[in-house]
PDB file of N, CA and C in Angstrom:
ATOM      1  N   UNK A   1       4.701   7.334  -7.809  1.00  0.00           N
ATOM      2  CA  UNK A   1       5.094   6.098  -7.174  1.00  0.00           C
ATOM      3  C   UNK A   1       6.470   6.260  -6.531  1.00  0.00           C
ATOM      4  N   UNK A   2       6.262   5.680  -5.314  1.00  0.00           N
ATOM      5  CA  UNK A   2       8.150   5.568  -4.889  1.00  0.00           C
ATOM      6  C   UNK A   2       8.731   4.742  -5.453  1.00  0.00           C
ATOM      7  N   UNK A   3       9.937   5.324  -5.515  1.00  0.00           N
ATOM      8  CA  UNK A   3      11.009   4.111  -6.073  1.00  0.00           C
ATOM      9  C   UNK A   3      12.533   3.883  -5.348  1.00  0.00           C
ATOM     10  N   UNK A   4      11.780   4.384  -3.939  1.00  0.00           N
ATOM     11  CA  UNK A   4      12.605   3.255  -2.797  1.00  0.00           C
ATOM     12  C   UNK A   4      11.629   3.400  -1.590  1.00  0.00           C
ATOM     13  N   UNK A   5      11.760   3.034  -0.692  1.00  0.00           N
ATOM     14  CA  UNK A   5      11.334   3.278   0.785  1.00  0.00           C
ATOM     15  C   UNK A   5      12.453   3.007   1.844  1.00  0.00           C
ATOM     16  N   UNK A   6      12.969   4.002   2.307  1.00  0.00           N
ATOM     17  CA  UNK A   6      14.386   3.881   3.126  1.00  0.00           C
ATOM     18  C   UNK A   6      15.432   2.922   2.916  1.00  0.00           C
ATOM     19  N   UNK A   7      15.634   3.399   1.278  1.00  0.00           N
ATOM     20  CA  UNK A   7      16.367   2.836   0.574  1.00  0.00           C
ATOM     21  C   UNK A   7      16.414   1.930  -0.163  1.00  0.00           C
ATOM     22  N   UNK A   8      15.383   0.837   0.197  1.00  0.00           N
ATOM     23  CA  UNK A   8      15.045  -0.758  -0.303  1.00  0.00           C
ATOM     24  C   UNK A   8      14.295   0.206  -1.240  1.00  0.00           C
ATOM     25  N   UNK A   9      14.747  -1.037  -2.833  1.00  0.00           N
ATOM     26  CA  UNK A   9      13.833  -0.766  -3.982  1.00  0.00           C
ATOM     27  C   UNK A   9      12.109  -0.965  -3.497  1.00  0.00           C
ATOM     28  N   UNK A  10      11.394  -0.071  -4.198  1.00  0.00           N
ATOM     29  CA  UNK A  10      10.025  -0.123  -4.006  1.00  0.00           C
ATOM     30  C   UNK A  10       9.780  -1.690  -4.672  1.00  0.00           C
ATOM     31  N   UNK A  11      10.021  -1.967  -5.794  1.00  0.00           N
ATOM     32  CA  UNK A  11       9.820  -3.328  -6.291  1.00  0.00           C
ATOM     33  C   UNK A  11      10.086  -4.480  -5.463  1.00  0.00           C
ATOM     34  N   UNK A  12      10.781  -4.502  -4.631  1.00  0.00           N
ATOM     35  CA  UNK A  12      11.235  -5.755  -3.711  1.00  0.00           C
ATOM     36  C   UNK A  12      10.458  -5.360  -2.429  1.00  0.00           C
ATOM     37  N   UNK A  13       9.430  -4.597  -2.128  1.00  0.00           N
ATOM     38  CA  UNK A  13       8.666  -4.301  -1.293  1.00  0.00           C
ATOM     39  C   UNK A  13       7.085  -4.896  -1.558  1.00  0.00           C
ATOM     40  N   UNK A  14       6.645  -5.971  -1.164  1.00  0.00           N
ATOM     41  CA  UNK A  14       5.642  -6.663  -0.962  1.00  0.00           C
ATOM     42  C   UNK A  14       4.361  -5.859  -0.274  1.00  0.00           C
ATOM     43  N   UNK A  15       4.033  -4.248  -0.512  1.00  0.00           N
ATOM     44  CA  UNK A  15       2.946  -3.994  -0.114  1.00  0.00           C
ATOM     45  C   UNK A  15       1.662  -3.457  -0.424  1.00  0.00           C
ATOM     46  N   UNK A  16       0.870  -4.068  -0.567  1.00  0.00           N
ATOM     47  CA  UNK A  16      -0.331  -3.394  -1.089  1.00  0.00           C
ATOM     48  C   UNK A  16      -1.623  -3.805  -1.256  1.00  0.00           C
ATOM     49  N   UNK A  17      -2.460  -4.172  -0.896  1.00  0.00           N
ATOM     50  CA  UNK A  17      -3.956  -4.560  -0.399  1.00  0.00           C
ATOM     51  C   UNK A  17      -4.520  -5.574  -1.020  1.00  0.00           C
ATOM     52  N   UNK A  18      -4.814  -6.144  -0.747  1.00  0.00           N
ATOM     53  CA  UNK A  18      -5.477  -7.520  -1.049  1.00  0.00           C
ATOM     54  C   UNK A  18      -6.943  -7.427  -0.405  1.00  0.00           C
ATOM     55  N   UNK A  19      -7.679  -7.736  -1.806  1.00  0.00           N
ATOM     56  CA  UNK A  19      -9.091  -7.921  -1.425  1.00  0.00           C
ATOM     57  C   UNK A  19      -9.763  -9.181  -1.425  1.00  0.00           C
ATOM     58  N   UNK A  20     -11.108  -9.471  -0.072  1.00  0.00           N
ATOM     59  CA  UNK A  20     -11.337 -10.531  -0.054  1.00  0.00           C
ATOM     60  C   UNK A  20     -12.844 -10.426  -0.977  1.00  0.00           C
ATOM     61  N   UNK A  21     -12.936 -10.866  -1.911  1.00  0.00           N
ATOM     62  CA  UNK A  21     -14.444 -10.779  -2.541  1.00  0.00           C
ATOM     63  C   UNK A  21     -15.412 -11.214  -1.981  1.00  0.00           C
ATOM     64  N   UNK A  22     -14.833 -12.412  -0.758  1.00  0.00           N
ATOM     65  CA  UNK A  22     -16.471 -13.181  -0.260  1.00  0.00           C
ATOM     66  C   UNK A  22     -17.141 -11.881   0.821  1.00  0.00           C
ATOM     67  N   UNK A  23     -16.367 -11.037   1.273  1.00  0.00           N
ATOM     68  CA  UNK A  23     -16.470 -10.094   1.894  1.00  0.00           C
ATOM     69  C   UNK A  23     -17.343  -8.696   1.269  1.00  0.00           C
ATOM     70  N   UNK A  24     -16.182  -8.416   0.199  1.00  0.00           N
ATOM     71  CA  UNK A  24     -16.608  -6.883  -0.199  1.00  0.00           C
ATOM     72  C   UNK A  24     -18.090  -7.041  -1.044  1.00  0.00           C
ATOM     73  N   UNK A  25     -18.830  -5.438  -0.097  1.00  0.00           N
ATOM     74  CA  UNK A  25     -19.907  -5.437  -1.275  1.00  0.00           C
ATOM     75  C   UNK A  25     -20.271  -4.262  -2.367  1.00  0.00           C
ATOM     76  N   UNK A  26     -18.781  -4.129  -2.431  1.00  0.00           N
ATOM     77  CA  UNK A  26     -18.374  -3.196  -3.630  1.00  0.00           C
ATOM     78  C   UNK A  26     -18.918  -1.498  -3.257  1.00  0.00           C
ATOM     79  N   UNK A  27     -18.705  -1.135  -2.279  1.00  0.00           N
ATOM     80  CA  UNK A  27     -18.666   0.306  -1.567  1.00  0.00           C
ATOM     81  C   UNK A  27     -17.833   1.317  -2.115  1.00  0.00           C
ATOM     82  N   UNK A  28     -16.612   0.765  -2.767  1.00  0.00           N
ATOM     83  CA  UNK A  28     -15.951   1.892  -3.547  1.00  0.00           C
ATOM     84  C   UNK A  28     -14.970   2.271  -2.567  1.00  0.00           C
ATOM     85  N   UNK A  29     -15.677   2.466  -1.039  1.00  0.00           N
ATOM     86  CA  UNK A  29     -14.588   3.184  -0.198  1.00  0.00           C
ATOM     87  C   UNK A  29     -13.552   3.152  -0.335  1.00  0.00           C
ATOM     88  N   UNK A  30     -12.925   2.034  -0.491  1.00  0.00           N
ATOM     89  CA  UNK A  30     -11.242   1.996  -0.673  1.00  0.00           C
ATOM     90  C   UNK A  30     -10.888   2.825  -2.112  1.00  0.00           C
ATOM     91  N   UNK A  31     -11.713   2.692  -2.672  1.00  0.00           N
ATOM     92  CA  UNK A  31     -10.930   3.161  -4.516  1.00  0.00           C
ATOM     93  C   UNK A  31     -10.967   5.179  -3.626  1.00  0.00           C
ATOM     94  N   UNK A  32     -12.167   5.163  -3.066  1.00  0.00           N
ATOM     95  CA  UNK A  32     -12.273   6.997  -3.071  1.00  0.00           C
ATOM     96  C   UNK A  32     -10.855   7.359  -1.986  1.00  0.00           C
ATOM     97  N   UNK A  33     -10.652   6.877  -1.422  1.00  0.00           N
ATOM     98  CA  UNK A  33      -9.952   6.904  -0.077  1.00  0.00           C
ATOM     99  C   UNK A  33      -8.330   6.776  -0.653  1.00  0.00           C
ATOM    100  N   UNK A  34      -8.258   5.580  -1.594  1.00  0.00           N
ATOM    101  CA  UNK A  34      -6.642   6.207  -2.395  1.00  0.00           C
ATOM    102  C   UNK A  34      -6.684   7.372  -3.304  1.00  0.00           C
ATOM    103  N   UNK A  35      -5.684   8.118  -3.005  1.00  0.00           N
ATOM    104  CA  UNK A  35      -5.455   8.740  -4.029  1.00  0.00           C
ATOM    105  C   UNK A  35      -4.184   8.900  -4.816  1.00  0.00           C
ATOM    106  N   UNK A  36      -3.546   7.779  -4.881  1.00  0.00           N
ATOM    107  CA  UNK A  36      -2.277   6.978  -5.675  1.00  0.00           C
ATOM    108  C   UNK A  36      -2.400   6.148  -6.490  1.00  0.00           C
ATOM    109  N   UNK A  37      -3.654   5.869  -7.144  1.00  0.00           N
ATOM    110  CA  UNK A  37      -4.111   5.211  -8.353  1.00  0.00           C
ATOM    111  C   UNK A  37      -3.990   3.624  -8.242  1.00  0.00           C
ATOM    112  N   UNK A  38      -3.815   3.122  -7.151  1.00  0.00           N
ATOM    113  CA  UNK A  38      -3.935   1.646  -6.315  1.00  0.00           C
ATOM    114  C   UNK A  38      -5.108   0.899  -7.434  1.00  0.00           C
ATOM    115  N   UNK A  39      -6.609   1.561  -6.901  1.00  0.00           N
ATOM    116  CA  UNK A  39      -7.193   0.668  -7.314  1.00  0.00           C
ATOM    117  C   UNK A  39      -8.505   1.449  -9.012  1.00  0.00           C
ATOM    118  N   UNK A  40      -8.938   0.081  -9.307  1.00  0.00           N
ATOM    119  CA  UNK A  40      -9.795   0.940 -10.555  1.00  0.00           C
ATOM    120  C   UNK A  40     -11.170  -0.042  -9.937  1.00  0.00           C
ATOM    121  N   UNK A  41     -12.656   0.658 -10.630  1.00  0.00           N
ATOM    122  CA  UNK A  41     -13.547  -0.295 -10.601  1.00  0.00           C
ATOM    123  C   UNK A  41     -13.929  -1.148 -12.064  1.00  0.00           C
ATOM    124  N   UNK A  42     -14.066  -2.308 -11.440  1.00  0.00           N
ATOM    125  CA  UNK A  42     -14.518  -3.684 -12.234  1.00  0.00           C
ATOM    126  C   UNK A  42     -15.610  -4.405 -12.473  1.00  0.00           C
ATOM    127  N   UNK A  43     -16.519  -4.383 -12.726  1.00  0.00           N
ATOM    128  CA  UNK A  43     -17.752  -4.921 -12.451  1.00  0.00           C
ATOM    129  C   UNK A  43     -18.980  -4.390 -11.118  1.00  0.00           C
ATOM    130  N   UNK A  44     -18.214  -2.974 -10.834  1.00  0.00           N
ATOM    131  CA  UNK A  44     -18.874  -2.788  -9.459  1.00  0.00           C
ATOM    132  C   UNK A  44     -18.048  -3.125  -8.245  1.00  0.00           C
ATOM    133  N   UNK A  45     -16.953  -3.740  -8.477  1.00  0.00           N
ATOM    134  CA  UNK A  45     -16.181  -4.385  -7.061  1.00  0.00           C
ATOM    135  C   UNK A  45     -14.674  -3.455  -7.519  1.00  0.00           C
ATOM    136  N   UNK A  46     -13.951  -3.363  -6.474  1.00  0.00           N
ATOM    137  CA  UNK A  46     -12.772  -2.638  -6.652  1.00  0.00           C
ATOM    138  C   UNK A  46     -11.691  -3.442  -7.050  1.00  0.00           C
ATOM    139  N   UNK A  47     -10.543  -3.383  -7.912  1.00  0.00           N
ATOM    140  CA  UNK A  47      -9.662  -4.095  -8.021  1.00  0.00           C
ATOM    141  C   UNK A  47      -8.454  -3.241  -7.906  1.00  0.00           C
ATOM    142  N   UNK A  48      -7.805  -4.089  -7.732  1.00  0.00           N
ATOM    143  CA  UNK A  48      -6.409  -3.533  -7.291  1.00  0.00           C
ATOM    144  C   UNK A  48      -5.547  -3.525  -8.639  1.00  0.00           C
ATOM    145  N   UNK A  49      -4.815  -2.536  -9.427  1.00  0.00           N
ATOM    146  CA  UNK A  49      -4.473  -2.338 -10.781  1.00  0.00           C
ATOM    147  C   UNK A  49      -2.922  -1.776 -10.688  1.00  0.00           C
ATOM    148  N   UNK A  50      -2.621  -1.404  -9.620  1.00  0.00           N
ATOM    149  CA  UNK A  50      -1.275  -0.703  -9.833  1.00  0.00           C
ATOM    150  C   UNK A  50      -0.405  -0.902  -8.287  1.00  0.00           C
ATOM    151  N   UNK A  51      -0.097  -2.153  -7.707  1.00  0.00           N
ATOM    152  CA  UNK A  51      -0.042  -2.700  -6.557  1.00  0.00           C
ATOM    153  C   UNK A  51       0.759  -1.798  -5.819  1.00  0.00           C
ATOM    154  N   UNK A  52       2.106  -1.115  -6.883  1.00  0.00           N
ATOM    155  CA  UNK A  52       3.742  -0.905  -6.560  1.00  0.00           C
ATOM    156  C   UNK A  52       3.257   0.936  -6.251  1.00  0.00           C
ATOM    157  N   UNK A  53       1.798   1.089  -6.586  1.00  0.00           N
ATOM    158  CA  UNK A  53       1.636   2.571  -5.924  1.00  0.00           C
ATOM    159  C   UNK A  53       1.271   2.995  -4.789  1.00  0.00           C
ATOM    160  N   UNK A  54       0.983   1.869  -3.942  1.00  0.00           N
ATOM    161  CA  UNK A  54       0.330   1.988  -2.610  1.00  0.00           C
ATOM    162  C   UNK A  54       1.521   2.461  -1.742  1.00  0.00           C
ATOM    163  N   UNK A  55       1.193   3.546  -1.445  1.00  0.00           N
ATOM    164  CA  UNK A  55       2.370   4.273  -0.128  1.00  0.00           C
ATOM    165  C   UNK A  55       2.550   2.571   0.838  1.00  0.00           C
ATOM    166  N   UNK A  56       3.890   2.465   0.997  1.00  0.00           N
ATOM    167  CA  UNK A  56       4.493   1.506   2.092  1.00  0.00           C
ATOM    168  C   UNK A  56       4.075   1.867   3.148  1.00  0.00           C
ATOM    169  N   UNK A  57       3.658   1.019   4.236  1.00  0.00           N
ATOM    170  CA  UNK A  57       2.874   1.307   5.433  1.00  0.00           C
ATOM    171  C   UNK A  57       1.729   1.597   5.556  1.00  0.00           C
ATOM    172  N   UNK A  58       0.933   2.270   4.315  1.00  0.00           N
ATOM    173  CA  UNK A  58      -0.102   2.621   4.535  1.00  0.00           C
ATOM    174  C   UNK A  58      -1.465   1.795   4.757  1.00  0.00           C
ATOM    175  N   UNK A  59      -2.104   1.912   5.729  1.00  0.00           N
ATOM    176  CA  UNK A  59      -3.514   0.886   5.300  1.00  0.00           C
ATOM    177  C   UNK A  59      -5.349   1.833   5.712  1.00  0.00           C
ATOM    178  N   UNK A  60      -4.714   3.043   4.629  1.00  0.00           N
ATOM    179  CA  UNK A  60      -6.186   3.767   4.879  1.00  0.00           C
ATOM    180  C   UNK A  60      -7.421   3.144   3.925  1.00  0.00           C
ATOM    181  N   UNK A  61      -7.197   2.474   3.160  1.00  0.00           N
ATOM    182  CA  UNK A  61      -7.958   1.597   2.449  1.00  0.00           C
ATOM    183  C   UNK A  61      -8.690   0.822   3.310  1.00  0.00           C
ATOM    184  N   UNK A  62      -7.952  -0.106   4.047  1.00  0.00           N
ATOM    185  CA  UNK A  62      -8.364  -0.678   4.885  1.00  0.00           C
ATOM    186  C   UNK A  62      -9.110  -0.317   5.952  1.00  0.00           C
ATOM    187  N   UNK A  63      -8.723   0.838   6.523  1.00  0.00           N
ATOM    188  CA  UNK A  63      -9.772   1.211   7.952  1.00  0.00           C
ATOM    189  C   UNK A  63     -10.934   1.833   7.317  1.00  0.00           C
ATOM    190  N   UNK A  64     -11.031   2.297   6.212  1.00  0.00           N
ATOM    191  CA  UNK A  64     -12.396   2.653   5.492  1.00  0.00           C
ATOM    192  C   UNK A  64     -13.831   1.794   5.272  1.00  0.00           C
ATOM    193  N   UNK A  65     -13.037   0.389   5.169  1.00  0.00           N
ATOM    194  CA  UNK A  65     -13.639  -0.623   4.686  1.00  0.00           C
ATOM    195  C   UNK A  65     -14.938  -1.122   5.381  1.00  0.00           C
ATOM    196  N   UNK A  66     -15.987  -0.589   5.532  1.00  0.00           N
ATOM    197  CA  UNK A  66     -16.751  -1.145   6.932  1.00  0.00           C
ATOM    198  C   UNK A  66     -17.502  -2.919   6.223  1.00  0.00           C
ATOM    199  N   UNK A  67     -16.200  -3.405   5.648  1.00  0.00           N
ATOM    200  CA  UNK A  67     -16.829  -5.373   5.895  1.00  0.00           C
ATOM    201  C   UNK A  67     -15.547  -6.582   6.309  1.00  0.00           C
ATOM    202  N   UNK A  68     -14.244  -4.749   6.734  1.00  0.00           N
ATOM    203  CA  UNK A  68     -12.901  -5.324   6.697  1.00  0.00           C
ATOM    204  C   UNK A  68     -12.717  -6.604   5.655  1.00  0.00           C
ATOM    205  N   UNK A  69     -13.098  -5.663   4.161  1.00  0.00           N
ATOM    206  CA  UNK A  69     -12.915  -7.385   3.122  1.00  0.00           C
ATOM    207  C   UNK A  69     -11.360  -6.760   2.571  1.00  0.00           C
ATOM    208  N   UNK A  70     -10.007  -5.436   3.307  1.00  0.00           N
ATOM    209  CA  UNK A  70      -9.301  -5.488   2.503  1.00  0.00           C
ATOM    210  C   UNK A  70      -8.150  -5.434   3.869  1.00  0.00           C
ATOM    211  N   UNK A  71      -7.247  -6.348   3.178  1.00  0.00           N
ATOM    212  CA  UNK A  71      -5.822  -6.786   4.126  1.00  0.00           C
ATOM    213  C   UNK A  71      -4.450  -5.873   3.747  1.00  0.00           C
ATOM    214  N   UNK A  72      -3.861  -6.162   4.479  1.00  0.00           N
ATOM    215  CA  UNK A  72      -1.973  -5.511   3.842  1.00  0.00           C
ATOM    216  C   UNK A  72      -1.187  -6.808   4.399  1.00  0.00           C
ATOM    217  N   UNK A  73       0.130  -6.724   4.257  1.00  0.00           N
ATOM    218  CA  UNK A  73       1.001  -7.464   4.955  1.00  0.00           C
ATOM    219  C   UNK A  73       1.252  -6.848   6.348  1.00  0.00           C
ATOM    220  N   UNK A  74       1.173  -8.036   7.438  1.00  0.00           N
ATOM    221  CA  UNK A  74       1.677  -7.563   8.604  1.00  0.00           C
ATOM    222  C   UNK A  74       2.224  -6.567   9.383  1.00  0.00           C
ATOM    223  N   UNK A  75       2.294  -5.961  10.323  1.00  0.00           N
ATOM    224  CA  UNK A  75       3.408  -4.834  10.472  1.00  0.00           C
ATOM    225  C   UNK A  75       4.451  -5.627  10.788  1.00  0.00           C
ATOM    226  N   UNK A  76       4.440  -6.752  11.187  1.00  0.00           N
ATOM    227  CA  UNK A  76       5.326  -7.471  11.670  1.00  0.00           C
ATOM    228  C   UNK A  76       6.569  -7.524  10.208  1.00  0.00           C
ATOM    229  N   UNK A  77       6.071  -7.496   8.898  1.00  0.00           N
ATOM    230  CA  UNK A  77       6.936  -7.180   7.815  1.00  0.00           C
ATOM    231  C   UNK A  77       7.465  -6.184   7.354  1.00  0.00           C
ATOM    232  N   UNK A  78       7.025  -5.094   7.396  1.00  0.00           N
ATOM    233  CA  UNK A  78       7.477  -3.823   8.181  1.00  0.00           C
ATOM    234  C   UNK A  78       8.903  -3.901   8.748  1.00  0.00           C
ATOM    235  N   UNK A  79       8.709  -3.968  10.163  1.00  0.00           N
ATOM    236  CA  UNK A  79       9.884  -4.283  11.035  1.00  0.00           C
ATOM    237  C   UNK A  79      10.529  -5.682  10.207  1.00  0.00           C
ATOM    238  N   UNK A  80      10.844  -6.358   9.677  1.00  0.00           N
ATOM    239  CA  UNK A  80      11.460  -7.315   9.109  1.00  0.00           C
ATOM    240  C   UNK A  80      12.426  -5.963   7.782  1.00  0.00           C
ATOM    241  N   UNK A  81      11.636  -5.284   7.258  1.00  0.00           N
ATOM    242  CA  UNK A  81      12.765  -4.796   5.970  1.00  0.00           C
ATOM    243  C   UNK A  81      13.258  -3.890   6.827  1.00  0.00           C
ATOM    244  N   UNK A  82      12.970  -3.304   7.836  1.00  0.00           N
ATOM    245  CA  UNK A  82      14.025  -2.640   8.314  1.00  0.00           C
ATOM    246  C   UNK A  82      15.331  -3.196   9.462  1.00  0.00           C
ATOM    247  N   UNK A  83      15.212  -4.343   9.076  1.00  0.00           N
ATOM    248  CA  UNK A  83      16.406  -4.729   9.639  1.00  0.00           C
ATOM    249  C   UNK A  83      17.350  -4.972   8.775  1.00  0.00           C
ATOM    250  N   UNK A  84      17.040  -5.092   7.168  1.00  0.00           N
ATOM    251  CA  UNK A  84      17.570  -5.253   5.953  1.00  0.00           C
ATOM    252  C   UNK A  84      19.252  -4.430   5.980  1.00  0.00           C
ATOM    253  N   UNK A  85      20.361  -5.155   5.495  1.00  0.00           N
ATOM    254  CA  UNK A  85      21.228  -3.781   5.579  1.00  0.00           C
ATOM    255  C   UNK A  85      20.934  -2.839   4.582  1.00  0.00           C
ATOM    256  N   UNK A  86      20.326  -2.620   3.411  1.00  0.00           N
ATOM    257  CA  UNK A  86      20.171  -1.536   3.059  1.00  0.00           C
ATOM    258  C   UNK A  86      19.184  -0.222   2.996  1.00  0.00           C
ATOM    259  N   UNK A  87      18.307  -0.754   4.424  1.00  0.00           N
ATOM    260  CA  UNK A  87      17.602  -0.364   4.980  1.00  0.00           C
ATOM    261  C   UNK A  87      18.262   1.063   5.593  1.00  0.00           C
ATOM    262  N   UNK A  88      17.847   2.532   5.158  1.00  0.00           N
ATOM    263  CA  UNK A  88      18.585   4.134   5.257  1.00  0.00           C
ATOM    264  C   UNK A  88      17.447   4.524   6.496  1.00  0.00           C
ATOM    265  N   UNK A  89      17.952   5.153   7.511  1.00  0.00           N
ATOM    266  CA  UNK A  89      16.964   6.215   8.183  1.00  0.00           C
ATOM    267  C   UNK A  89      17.679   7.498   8.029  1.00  0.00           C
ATOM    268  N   UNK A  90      16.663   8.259   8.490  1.00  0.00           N
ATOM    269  CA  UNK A  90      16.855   9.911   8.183  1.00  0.00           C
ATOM    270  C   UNK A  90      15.955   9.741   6.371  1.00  0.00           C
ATOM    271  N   UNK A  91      16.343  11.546   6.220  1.00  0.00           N
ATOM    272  CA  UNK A  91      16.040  11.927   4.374  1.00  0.00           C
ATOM    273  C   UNK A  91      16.585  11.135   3.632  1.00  0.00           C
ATOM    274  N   UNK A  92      16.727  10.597   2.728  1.00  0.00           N
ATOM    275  CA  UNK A  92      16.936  10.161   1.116  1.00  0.00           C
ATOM    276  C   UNK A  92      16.624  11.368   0.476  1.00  0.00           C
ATOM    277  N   UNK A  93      16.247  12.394   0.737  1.00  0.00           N
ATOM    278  CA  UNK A  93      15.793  12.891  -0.852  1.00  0.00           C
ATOM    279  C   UNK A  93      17.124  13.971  -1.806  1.00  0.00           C
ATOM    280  N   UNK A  94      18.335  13.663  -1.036  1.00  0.00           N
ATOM    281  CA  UNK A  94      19.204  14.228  -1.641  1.00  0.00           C
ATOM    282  C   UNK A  94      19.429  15.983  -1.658  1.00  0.00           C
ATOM    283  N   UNK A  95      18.394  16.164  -0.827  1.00  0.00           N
ATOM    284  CA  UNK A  95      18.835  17.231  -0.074  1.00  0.00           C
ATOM    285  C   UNK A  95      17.765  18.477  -0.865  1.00  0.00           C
ATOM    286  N   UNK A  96      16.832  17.219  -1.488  1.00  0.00           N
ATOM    287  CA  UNK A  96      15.595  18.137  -2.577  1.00  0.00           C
ATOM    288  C   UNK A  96      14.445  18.641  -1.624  1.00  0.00           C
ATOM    289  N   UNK A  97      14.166  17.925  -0.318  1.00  0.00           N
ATOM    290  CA  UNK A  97      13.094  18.578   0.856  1.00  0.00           C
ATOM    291  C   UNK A  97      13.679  19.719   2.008  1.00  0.00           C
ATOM    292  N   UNK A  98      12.865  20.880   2.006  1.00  0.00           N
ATOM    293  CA  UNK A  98      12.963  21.861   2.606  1.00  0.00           C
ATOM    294  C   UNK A  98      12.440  21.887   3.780  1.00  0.00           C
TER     295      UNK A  98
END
């Protein structure tokens, strides 16, 4: 799990998939398609179990989905935390990536 995204704590980061049930007919796709431990299965339908692991930005869950029953937040929120001041571009990793 991250535990920032260009600096902002991962916890104060609002992102990670929301499923619509009247939609999904429990395809799995999204659970096979993460592989950050996002979601578990429940009855046959996917649930979302570990919200704060979903890579920021990401929405491959979503384009998998062929009943589009799973959402993210906006990109438009996105561009909102990076106007944040403690919003970092460039590396963070302290000089640990080669």
């Amino acid at each position: 799990m991250e535990k920032e995204w260009f600096g902002i704590p991962r916890e104060e980061i609002n992102w990670f998939p929301t499923i619509n049930y009247e939609k999904c007919i429990g395809c799995m796709a999204c659970v096979k398609k993460c592989t950050h431990g996002v979601y578990s299965e429940e009855k046959g339908k996917p649930k979302v179990v570990a919200p704060k692991n979903c890579v920021v930005g990401c929405t491959g869950c979503e384009s998998v989905c062929p009943k589009e029953a799973i959402s993210h937040q906006p990109k438009e929120y996105l561009q909102k935390l990076a106007k944040r001041k403690d919003f970092q571009t460039g590396c963070t990793c302290g000089g640990e990536c080669k």
